[in-house]
N, C-alpha and C. Protein backbone atom coordinates (compact mmCIF):
# COMPACT_ATOMS: atom_id res chain seq x y z
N UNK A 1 88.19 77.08 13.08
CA UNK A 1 87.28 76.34 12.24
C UNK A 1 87.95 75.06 11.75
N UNK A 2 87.32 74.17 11.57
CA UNK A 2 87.61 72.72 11.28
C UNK A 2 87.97 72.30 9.95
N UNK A 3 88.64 72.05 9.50
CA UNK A 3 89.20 72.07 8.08
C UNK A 3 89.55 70.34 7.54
N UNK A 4 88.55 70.32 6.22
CA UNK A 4 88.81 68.79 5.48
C UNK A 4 90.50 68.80 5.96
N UNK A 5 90.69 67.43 5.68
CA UNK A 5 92.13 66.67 6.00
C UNK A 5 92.79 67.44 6.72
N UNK A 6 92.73 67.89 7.91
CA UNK A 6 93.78 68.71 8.70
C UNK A 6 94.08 68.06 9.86
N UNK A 7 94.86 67.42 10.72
CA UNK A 7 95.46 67.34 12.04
C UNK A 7 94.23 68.04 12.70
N UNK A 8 92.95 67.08 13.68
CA UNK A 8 91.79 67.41 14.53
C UNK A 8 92.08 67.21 16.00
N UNK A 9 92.37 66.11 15.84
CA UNK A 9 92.71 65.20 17.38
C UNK A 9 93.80 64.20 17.50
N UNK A 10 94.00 63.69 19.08
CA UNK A 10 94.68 62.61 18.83
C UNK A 10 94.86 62.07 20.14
N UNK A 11 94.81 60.67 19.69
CA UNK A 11 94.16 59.94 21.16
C UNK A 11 95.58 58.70 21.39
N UNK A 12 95.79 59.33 22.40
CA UNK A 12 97.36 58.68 23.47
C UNK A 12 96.69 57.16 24.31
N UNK A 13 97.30 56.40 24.52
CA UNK A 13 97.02 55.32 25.12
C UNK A 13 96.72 55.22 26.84
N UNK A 14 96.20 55.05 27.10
CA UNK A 14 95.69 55.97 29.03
C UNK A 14 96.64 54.75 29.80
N UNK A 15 96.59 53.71 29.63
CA UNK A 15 97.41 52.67 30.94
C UNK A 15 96.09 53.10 32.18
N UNK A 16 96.85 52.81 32.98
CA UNK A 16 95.94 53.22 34.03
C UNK A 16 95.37 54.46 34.32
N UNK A 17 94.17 54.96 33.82
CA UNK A 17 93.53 56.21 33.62
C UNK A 17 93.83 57.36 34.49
N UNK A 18 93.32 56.93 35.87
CA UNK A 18 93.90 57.78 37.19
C UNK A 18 94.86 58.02 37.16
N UNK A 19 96.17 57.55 36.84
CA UNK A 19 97.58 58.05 37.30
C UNK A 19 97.82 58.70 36.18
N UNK A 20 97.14 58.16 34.64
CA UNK A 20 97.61 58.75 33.62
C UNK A 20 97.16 60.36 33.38
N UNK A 21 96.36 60.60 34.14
CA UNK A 21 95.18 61.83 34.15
C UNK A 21 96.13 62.84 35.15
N UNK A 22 96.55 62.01 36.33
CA UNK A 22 97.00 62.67 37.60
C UNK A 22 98.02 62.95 37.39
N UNK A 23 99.38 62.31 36.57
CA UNK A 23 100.54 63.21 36.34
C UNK A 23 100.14 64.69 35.51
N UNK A 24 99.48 64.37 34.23
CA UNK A 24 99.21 65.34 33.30
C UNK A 24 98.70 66.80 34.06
N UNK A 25 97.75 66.33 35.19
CA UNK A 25 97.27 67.43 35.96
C UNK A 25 98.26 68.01 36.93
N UNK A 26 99.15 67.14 37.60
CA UNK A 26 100.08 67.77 38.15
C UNK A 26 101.21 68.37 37.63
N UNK A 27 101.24 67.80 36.35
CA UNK A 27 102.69 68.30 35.71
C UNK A 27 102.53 69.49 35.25
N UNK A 28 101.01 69.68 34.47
CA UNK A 28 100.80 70.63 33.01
C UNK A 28 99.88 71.47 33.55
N UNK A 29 98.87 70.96 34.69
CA UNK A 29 97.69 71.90 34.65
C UNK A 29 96.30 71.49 34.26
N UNK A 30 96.31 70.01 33.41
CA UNK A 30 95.55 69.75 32.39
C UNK A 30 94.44 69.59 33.08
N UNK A 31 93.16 69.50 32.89
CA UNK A 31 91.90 69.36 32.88
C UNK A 31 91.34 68.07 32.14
N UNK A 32 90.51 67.91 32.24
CA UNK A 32 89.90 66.23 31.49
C UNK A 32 88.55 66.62 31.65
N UNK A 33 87.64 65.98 30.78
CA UNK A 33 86.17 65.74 30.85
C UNK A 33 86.05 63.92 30.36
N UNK A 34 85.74 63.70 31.42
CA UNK A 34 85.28 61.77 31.24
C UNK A 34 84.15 61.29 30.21
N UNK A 35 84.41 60.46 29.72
CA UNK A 35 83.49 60.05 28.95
C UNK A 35 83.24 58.78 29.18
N UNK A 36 83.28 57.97 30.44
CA UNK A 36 82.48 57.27 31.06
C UNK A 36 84.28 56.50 31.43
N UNK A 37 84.04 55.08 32.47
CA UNK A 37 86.12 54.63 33.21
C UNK A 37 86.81 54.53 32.07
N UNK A 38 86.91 54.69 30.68
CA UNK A 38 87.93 54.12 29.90
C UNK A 38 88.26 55.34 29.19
N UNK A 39 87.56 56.53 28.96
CA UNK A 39 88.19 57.67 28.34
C UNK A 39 87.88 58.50 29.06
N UNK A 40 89.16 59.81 28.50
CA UNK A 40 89.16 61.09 29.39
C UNK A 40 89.77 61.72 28.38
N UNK A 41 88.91 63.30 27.84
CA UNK A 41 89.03 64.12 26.78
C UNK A 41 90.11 65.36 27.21
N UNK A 42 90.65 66.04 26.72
CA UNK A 42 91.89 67.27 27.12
C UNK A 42 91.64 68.19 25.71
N UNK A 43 91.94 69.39 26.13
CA UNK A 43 91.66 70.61 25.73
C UNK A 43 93.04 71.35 25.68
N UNK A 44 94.02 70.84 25.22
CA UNK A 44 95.02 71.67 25.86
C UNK A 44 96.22 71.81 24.57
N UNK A 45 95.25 73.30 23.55
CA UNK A 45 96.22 73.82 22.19
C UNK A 45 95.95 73.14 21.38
N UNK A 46 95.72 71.26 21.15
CA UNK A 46 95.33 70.64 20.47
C UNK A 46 94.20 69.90 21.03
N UNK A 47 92.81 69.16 20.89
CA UNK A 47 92.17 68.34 21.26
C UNK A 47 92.44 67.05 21.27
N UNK A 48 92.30 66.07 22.51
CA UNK A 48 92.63 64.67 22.51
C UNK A 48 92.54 64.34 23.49
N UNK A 49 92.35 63.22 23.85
CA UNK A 49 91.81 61.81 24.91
C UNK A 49 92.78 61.27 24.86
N UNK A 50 92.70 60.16 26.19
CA UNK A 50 93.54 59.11 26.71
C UNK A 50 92.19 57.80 26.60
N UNK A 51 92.58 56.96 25.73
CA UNK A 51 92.30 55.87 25.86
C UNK A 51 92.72 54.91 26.73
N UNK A 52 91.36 53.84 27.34
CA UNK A 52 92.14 52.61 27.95
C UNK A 52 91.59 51.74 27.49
N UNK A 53 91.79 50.92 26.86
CA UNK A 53 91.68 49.56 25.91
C UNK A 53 92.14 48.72 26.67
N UNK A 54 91.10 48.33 27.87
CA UNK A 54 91.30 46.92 28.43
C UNK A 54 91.42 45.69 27.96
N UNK A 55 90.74 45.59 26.52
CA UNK A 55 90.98 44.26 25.69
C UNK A 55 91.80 44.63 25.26
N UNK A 56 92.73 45.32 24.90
CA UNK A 56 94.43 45.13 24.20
C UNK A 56 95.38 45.12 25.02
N UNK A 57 95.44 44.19 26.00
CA UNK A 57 96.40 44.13 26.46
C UNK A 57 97.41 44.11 26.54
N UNK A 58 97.60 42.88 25.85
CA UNK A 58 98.87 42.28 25.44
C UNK A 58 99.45 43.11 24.03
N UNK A 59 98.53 44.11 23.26
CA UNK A 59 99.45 44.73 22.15
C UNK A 59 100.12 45.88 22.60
N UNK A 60 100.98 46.34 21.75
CA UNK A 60 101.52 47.50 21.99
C UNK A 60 100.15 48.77 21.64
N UNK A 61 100.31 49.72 22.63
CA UNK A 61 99.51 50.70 22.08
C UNK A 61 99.96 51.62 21.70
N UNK A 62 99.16 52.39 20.86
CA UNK A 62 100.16 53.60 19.81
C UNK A 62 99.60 54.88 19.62
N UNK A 63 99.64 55.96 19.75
CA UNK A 63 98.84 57.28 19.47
C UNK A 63 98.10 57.13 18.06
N UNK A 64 96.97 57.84 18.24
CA UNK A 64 96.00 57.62 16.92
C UNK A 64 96.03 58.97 16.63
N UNK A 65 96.51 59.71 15.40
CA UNK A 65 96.13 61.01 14.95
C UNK A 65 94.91 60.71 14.46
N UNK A 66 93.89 62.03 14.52
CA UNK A 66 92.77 61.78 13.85
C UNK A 66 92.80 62.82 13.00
N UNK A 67 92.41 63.05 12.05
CA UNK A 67 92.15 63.80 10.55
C UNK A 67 90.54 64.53 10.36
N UNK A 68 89.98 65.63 10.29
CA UNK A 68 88.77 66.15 10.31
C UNK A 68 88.00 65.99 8.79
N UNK A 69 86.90 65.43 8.69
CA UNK A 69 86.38 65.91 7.28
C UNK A 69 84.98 66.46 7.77
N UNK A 70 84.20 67.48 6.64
CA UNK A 70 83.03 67.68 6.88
C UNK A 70 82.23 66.44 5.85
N UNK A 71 82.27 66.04 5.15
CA UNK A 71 81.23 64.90 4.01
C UNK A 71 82.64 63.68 4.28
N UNK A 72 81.97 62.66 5.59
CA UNK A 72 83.02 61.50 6.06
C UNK A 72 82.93 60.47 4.92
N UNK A 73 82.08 60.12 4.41
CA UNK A 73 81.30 59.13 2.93
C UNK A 73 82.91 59.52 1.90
N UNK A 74 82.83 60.67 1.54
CA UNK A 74 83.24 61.26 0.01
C UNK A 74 85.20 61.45 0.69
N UNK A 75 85.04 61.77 2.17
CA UNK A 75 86.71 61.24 2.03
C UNK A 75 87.39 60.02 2.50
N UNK A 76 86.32 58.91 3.41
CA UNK A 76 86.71 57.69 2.97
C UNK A 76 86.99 57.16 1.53
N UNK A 77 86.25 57.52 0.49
CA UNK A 77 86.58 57.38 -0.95
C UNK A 77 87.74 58.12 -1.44
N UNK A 78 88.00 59.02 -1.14
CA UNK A 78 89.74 59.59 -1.66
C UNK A 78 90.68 59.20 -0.72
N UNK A 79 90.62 58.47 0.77
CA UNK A 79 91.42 57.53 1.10
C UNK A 79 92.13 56.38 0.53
N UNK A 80 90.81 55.79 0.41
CA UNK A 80 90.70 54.41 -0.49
C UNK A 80 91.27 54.85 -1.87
N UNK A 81 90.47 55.72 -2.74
CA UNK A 81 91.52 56.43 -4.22
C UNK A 81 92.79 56.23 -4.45
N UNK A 82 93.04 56.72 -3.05
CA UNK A 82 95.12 57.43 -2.78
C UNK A 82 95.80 56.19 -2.45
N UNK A 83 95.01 55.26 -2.13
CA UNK A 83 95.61 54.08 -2.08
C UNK A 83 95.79 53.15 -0.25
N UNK A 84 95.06 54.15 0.34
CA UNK A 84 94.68 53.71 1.54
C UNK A 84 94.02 52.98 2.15
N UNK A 85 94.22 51.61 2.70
CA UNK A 85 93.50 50.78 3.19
C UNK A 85 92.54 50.85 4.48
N UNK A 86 90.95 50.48 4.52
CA UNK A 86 89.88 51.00 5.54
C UNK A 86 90.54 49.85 6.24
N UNK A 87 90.54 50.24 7.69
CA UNK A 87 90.88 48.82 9.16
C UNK A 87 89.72 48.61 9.52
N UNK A 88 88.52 49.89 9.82
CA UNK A 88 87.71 50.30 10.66
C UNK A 88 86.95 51.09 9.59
N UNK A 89 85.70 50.40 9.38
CA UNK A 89 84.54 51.45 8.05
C UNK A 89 84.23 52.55 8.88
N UNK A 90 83.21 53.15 8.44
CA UNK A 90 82.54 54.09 9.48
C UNK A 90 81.95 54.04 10.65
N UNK A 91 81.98 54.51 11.30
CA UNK A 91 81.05 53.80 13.32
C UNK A 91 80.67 54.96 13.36
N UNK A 92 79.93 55.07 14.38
CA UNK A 92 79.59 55.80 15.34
C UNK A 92 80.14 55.70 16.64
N UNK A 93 80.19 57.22 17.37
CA UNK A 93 80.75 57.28 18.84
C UNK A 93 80.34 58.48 19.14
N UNK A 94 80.65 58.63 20.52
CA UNK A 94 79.44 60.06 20.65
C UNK A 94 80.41 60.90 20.54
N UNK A 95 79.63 61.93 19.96
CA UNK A 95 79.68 63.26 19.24
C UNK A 95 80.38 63.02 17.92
N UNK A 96 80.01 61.97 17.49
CA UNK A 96 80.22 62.01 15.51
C UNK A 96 80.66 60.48 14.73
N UNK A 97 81.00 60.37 13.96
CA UNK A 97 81.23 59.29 13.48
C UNK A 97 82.62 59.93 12.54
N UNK A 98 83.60 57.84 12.78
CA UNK A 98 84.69 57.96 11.86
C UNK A 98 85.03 56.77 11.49
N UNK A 99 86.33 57.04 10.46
CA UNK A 99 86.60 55.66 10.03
C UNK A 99 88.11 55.24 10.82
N UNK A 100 88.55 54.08 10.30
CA UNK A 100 90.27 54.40 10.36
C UNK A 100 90.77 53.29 9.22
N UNK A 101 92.22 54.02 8.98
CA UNK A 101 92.99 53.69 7.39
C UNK A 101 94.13 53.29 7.65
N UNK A 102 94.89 52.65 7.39
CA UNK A 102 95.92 52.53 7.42
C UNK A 102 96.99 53.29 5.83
N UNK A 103 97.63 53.92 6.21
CA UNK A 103 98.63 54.65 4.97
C UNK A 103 99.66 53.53 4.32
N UNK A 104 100.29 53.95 2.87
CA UNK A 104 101.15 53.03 1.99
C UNK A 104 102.55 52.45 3.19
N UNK A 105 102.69 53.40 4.44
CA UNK A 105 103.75 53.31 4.87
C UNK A 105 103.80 52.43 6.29
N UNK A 106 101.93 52.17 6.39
CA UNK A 106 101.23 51.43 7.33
C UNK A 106 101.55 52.16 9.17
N UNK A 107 101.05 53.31 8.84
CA UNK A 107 100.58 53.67 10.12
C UNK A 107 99.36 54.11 10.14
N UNK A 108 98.14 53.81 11.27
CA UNK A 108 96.69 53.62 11.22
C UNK A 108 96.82 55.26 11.41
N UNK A 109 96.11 55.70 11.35
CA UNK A 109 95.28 56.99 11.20
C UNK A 109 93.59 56.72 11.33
N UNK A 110 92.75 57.96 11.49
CA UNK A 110 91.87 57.96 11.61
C UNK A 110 91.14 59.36 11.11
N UNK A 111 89.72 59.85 10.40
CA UNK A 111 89.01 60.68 10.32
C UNK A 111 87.94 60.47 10.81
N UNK A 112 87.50 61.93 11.16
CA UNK A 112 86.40 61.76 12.21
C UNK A 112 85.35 62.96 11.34
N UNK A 113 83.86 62.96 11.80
CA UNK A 113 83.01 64.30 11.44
C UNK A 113 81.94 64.00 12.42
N UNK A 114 81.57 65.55 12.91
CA UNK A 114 80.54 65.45 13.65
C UNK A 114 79.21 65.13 12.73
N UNK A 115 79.04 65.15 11.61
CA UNK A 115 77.56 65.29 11.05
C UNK A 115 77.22 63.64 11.25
């Protein structure tokens, strides 16, 4: 079961999707479900995707932990409270909506909820 502020997901940077997909499957076993050429979802002990962010090229890319809430409204506000800065308000994406924060120590994070 899914638990306010707990470690949900976490989404690794893909590079080139195919090869990034094809070691994981050859190395680990892993499985993927696509969510159209730029992401691919994994099931494996923890939940998480490989992103490919063709417009960020030139930045470094970085793993995104994501954080679970059930009421996403009321813990963007105890983000913000605790002293956490919004990068990213709320969106939508399929299967739920989230925000992302950056922490006092400035690494981005993210919460997500299906409602």
């Amino acid at each position: 079961m899914r638990e306010d502020g707990k470690i949900d997901y976490v989404e690794l940077p893909g590079g080139d999707l195919p090869a990034t997909k094809g070691f994981y499957a050859r190395a680990f076993g892993w499985t993927f479900t696509d969510y159209g050429p730029d992401y691919a979802a994994f099931e494996q002990g923890m939940d998480g995707g490989f992103q490919n962010r063709p417009d960020d090229a030139g930045a470094v890319a970085k793993p995104l932990v994501i954080l679970f809430a059930h009421d996403l409204e009321a813990m963007e506000a105890k983000v913000t409270a605790a002293g956490g800065a919004i990068v990213q308000p709320i969106f939508s994406f399929p299967g739920g909506r989230r925000f992302h924060f950056r922490d006092p120590a400035g690494n981005e994070l993210a919460v997500w909820s299906d409602k």
